[in-house]
Protein backbone atom coordinates (compact mmCIF):
# COMPACT_ATOMS: atom_id res chain seq x y z
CA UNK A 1 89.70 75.24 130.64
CA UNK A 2 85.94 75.01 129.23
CA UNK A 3 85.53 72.19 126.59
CA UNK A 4 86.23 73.05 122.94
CA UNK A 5 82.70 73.69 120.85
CA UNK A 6 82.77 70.85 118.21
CA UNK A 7 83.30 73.79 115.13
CA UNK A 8 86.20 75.07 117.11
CA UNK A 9 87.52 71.49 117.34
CA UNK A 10 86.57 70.68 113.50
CA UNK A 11 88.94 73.90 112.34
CA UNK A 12 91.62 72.88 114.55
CA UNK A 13 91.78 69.07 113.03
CA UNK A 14 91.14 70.71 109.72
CA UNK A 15 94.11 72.60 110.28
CA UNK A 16 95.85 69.65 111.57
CA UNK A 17 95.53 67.38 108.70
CA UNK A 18 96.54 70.32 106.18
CA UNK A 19 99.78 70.76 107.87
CA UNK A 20 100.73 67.14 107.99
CA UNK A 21 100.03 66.87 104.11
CA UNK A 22 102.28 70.30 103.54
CA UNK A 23 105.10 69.10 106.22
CA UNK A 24 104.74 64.91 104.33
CA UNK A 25 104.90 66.56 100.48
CA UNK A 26 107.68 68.91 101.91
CA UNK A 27 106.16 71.97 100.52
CA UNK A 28 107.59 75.14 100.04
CA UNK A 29 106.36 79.06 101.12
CA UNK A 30 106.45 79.92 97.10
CA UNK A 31 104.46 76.60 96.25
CA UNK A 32 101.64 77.33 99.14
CA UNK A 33 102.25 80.92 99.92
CA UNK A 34 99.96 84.47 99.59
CA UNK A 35 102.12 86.65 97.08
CA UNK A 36 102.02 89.40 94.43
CA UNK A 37 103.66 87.01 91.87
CA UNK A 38 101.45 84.23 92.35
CA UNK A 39 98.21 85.86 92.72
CA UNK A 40 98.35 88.46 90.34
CA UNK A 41 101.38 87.43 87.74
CA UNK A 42 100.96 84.03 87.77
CA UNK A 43 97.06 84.63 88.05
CA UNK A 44 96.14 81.99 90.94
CA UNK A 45 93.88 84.15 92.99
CA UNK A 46 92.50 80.62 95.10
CA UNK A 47 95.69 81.18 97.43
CA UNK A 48 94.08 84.17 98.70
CA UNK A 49 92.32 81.32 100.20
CA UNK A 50 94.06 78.59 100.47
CA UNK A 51 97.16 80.00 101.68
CA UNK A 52 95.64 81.23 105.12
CA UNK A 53 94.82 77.16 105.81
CA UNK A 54 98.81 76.67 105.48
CA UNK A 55 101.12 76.30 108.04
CA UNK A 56 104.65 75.44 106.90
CA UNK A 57 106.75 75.36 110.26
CA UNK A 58 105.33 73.01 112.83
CA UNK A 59 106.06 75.80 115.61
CA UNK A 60 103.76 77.98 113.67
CA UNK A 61 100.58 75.90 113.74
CA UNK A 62 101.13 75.57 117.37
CA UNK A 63 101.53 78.92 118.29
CA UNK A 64 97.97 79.42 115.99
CA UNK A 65 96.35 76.16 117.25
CA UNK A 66 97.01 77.62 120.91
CA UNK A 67 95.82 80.96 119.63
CA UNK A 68 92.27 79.62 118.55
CA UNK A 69 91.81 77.05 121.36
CA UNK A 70 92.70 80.05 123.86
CA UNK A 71 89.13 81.68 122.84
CA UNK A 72 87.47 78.80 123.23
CA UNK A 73 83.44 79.29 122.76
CA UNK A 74 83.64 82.86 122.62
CA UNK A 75 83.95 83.26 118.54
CA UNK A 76 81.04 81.02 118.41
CA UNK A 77 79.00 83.29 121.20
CA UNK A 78 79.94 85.88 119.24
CA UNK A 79 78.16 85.01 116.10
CA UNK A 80 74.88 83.76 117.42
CA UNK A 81 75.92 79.97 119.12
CA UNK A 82 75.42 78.22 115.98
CA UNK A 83 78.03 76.24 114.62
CA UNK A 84 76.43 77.15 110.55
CA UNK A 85 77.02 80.91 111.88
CA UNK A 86 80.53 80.05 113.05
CA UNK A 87 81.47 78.46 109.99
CA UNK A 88 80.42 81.16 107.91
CA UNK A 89 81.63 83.88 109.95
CA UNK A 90 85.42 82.05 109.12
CA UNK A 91 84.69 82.22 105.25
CA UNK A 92 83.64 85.71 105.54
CA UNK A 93 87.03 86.18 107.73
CA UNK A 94 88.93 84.44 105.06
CA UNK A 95 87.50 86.31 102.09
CA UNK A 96 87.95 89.49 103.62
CA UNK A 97 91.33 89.23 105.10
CA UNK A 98 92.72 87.39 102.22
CA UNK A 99 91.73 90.05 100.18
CA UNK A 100 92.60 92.74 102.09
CA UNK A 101 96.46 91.52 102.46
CA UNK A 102 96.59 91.37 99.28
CA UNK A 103 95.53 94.69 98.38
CA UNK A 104 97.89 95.54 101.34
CA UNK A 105 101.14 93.81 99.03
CA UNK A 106 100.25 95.88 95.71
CA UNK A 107 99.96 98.91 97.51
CA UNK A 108 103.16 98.61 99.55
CA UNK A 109 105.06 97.22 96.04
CA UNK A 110 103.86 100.48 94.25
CA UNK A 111 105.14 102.60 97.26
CA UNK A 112 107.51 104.23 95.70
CA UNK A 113 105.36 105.00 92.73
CA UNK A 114 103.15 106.64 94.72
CA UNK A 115 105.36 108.71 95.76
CA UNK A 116 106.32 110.44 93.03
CA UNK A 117 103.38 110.95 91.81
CA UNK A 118 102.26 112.51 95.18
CA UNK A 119 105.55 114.83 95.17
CA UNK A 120 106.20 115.03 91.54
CA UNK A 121 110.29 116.08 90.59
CA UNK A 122 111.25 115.20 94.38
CA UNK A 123 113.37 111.62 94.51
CA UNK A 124 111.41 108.92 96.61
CA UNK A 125 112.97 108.85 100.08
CA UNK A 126 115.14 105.48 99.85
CA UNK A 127 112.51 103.81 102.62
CA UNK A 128 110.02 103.53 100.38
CA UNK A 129 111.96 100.99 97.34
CA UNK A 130 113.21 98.73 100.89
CA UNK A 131 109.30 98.77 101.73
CA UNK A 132 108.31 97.90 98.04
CA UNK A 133 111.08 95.57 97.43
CA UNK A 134 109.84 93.49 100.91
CA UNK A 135 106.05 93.74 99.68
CA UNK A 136 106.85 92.01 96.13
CA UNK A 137 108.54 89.17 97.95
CA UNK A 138 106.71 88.64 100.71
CA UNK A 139 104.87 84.60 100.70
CA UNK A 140 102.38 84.90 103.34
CA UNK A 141 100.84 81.39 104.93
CA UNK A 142 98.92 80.70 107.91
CA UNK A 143 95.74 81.04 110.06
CA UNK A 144 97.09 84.32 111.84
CA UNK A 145 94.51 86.40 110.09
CA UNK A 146 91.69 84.87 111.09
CA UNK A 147 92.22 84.57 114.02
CA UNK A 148 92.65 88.21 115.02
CA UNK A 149 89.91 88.85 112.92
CA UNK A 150 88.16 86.15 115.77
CA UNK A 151 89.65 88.24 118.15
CA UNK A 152 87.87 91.51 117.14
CA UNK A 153 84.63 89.81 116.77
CA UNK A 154 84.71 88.66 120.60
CA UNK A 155 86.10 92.20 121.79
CA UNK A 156 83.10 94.24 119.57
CA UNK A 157 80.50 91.05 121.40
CA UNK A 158 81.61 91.82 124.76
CA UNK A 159 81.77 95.14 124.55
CA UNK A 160 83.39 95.50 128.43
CA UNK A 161 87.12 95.10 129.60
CA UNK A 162 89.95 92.18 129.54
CA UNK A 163 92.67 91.95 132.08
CA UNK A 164 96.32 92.70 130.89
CA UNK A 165 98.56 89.68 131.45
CA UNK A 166 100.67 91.48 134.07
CA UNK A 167 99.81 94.00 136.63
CA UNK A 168 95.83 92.91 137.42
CA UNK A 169 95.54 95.85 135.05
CA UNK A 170 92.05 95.73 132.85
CA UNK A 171 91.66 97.31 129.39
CA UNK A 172 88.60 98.25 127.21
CA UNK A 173 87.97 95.17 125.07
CA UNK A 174 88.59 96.43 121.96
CA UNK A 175 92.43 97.60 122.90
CA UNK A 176 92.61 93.61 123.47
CA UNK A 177 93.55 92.99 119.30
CA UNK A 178 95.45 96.21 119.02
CA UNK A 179 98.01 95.28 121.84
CA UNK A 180 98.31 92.02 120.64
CA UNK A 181 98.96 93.12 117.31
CA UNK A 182 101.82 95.15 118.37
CA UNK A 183 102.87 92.72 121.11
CA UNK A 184 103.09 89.92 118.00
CA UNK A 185 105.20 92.18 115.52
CA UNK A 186 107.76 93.02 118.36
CA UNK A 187 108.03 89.33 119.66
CA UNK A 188 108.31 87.45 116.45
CA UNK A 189 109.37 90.29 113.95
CA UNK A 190 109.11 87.73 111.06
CA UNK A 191 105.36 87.40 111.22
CA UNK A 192 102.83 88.94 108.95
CA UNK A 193 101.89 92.33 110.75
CA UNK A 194 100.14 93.52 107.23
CA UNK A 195 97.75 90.17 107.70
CA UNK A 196 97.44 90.38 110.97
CA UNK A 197 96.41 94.04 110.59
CA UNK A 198 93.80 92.63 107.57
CA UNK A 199 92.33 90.61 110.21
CA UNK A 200 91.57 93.06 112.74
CA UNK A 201 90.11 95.29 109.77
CA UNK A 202 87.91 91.96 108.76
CA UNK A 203 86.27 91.60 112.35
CA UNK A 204 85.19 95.05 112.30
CA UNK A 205 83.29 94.81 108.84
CA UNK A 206 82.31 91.08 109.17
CA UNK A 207 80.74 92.28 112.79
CA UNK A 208 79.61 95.51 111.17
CA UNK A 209 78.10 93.98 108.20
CA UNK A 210 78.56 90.56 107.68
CA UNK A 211 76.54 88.68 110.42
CA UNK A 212 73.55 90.53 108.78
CA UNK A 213 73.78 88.29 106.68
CA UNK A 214 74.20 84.71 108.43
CA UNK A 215 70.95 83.63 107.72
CA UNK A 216 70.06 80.44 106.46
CA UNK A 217 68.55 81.36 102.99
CA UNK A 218 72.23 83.63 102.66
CA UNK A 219 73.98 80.71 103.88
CA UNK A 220 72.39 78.31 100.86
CA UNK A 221 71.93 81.02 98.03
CA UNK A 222 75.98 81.74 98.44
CA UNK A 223 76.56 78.03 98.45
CA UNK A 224 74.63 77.80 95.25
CA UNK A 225 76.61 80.92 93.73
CA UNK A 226 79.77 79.33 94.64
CA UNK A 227 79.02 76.07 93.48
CA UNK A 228 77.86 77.95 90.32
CA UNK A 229 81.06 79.75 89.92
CA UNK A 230 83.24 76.84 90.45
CA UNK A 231 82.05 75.10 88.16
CA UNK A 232 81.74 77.25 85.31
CA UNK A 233 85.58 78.21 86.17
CA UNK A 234 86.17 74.55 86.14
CA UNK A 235 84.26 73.80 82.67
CA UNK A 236 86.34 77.24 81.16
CA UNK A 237 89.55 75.76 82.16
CA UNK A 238 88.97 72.67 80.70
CA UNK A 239 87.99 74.83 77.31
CA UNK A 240 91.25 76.74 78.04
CA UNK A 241 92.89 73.51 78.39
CA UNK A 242 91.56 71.63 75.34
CA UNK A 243 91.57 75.13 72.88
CA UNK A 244 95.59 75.50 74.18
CA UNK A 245 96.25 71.71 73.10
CA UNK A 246 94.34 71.93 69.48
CA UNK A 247 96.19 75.61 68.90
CA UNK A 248 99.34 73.85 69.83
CA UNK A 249 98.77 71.41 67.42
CA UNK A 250 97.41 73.73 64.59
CA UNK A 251 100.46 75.89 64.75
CA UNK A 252 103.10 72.65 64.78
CA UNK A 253 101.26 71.58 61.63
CA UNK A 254 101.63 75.13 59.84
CA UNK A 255 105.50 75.08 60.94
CA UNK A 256 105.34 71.34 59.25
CA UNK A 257 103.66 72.74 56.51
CA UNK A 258 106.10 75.99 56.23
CA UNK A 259 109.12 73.74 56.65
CA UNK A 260 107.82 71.02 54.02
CA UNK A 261 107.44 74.10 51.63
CA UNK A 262 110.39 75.22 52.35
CA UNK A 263 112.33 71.69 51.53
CA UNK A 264 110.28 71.36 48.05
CA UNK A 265 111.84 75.03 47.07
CA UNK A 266 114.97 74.02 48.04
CA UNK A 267 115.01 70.61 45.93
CA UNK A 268 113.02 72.77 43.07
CA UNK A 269 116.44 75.14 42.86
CA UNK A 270 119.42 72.51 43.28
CA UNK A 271 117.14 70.86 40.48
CA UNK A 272 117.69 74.42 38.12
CA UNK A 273 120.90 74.60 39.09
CA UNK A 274 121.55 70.72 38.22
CA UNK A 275 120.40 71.60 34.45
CA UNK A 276 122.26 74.83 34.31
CA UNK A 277 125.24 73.05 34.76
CA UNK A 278 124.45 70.18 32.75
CA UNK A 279 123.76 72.88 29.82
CA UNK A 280 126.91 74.92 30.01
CA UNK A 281 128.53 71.62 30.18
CA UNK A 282 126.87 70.60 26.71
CA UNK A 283 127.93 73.77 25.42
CA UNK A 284 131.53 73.32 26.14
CA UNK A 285 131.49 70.48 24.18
């Protein structure tokens, strides 16, 4: 086996290090995970992102590590040779596939919406709520993605034929992704088939469209846009932050104020009532 290129080797330590931290803080699929309730209800989009780095199960990083060492320089061939290429290439991968799984959840989670809307007065066949009810809890982690979207890239580069693993049988290239695809959902039945799927559709547009734009000025002017971005997100959550703790503190002091109010009525009225009775009494007399 051909040496690793030293971007392939960066990801895979990168990777490496990530898992330890998950596996050492014992983290959990709904802490770390890709999901409908924590991207859109609980409105923490960054794990579109972040959650594709994550590998919870040590058995899954290996089966991913061995994935991405298995193409070895190819993804990097693919892109131009360069490791800057390679690198963005991945974020491009990430963005895209992240996004795309995503979209994949809310769509399969309004299923049986859809539906009835398409057939309106006919019941939803009973599939469909099972389909939607497995999309809403669905917590998707890992580098899976990616790397099939990898795998497209090299198939649409090469452009010629790949042996089968049995039979000394040869394929076009671009059935390569496709058979693995299905070959992963029907060996481990647990794994993401809908990101999977996101990554395949990723390596066509990133090859389609995106290395068009791996050039260096692209490369800095979306660094500076991102830096940009983060840090106006950062400075408006610090606002949020800070505006959250002074309206916190506004509205305890007007329930302070209501309730002191409140007491100085009360002590006004047992007053009254002390020299009500106090007068009837003198009347008695």
């Amino acid at each position: 086996m051909a040496p690793l290129p030293p971007a392939t080797l960066a990801t895979l330590v990168a990777l490496a290090v990530i898992h330890a931290g998950c596996k050492a803080g014992g983290r959990t699929h709904e802490e770390m995970g890709l999901s409908i309730a924590a991207c859109l209800t609980r409105r923490q989009p960054g794990r579109v992102l972040t959650a594709q780095l994550v590998h919870l199960d040590t058995l899954h990083f290996l089966l991913n590590a061995f994935a991405l060492a298995s193409l070895g320089g190819a993804p990097q061939a693919a892109v131009g040779g360069h490791a800057v290429q390679y690198f963005v290439a991945t974020a491009e991968l990430m963005c895209l596939t992240g996004a795309l799984t995503l979209a994949g959840l809310a769509l399969l989670a309004r299923l049986p919406l859809l539906a009835d809307r398409l057939r309106p007065g006919t019941p939803a066949p009973p599939w469909t709520a099972a389909v939607a009810d497995r999309a809403a809890r669905s917590c998707i982690v890992g580098y899976s993605g990616i790397i099939f979207g990898w795998f497209q890239l090299v198939a649409l580069a090469s452009g010629g034929r790949v042996p089968l693993p049995v039979g000394g049988w040869t394929v076009p290239a671009l059935w390569g992704p496709t058979l693995s695809l299905l070959a992963c959902a029907v060996i481990i039945p647990q794994s993401s088939a809908l990101g999977h799927a996101a990554g395949l559709v990723s390596g066509v547009l990133v090859w389609a469209v995106g290395l068009r734009w791996l050039t260096p000025g692209a490369v800095v002017t979306l660094a500076v846009w991102g830096a940009a971005v983060a840090a106006a997100r950062f400075q408006a959550a610090r606002a949020e932050a800070s505006g959250g703790d002074g309206g916190g503190d506004e509205e305890a002091g007007q329930r302070a104020g209501l309730l002191d109010a409140a007491s100085a009525q009360a002590r006004a009225a047992a007053a009254a009532a002390a020299m009500a009775r106090a007068a009837a009494a003198d009347g008695e007399r």
